[in-house]
Protein backbone atom coordinates (compact mmCIF):
# COMPACT_ATOMS: atom_id res chain seq x y z
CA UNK A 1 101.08 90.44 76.74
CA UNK A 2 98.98 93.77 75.71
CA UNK A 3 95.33 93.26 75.13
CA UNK A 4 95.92 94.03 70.89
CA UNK A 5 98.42 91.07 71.36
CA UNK A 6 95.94 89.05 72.83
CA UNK A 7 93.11 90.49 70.29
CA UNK A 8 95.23 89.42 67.54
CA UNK A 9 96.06 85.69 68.86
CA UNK A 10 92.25 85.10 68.94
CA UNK A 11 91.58 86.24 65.82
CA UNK A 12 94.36 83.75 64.58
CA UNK A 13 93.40 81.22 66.82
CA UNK A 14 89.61 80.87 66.13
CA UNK A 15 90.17 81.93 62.54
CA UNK A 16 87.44 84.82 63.11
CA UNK A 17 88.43 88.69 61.77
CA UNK A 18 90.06 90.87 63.90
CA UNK A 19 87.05 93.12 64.62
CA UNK A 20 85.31 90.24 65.54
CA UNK A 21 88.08 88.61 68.10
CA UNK A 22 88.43 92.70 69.76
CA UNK A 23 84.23 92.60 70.36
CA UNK A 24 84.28 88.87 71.91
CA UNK A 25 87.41 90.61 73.76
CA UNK A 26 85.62 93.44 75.25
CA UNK A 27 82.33 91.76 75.56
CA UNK A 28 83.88 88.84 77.89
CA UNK A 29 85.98 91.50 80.39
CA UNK A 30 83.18 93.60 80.69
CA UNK A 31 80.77 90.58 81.73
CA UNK A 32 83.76 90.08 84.23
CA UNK A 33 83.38 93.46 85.00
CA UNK A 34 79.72 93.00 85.17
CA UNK A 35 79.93 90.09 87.80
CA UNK A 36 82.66 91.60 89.92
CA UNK A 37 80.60 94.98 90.82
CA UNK A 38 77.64 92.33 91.62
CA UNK A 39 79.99 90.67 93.85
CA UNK A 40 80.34 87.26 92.77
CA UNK A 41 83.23 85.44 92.46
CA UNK A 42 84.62 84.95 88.71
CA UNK A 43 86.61 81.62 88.33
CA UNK A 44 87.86 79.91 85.86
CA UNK A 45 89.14 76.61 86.27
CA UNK A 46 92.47 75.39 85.99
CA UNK A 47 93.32 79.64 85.71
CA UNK A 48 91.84 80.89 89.17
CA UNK A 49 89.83 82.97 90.74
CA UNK A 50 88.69 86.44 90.79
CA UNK A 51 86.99 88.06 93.90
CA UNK A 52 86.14 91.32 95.44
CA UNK A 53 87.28 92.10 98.92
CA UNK A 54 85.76 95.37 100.92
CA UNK A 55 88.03 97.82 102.31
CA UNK A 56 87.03 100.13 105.38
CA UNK A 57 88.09 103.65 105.73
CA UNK A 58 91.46 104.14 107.00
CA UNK A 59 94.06 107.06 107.89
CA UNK A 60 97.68 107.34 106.18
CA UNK A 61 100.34 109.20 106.72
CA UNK A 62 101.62 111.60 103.52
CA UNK A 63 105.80 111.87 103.73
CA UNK A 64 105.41 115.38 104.81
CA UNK A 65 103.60 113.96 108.36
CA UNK A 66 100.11 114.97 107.47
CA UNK A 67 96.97 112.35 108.33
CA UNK A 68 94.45 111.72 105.29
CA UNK A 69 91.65 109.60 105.51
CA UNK A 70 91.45 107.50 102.84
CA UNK A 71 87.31 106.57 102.02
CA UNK A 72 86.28 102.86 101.94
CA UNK A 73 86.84 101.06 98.79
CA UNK A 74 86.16 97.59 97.02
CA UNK A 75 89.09 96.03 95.63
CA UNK A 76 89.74 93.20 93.14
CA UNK A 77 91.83 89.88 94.48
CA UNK A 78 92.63 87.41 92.30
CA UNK A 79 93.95 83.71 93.40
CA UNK A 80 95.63 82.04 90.75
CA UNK A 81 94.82 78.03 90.26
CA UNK A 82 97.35 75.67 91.95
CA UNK A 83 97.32 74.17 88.11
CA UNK A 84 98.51 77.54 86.73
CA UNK A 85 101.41 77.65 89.01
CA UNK A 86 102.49 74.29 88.82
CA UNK A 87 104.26 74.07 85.53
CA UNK A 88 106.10 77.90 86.06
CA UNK A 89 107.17 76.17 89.62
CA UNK A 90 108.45 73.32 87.98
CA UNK A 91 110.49 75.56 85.15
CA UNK A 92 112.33 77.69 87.72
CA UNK A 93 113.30 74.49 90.26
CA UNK A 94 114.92 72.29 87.10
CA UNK A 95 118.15 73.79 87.17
């Protein structure tokens, strides 16, 4: 699903225009946004669980056989709920 998709489902859904649903869109990712770069934890229940995890500098290897170093980042995790994966689980084993 593309975020317009999802944009337009709101709108549908809570019966609001579709300018409106797109702001209450962007406005809720970027407060995501907005708690991730503070580094707290974003979960929602029954969905999971987003999270930052720190990554140190490191050396790779390009094909050619040259070293880079690569700088230290902050990444984005996400662990889904064990109530999100139960019912696609449950699809794929009733054969």
């Amino acid at each position: 699903m593309k975020n317009q998709e999802l944009i337009h489902l709101l709108a549908r859904r809570l019966k609001i225009s579709h300018r409106q649903a797109e702001i209450l869109f962007k406005a809720f990712f970027e407060e995501i946004k907005e708690a991730l770069k503070r580094g707290e934890a974003v979960c929602f229940q029954h969905f999971g669980t987003f999270y930052t995890v720190s990554q140190g500098p490191r050396t790779r290897r390009l094909p050619g056989g040259k070293l880079v170093q690569l700088p230290a980042q902050t990444k984005v995790k996400f662990r889904a709920s064990p109530k999100l994966l139960w019912p696609l689980n449950e699809e794929e084993s009733g054969d």
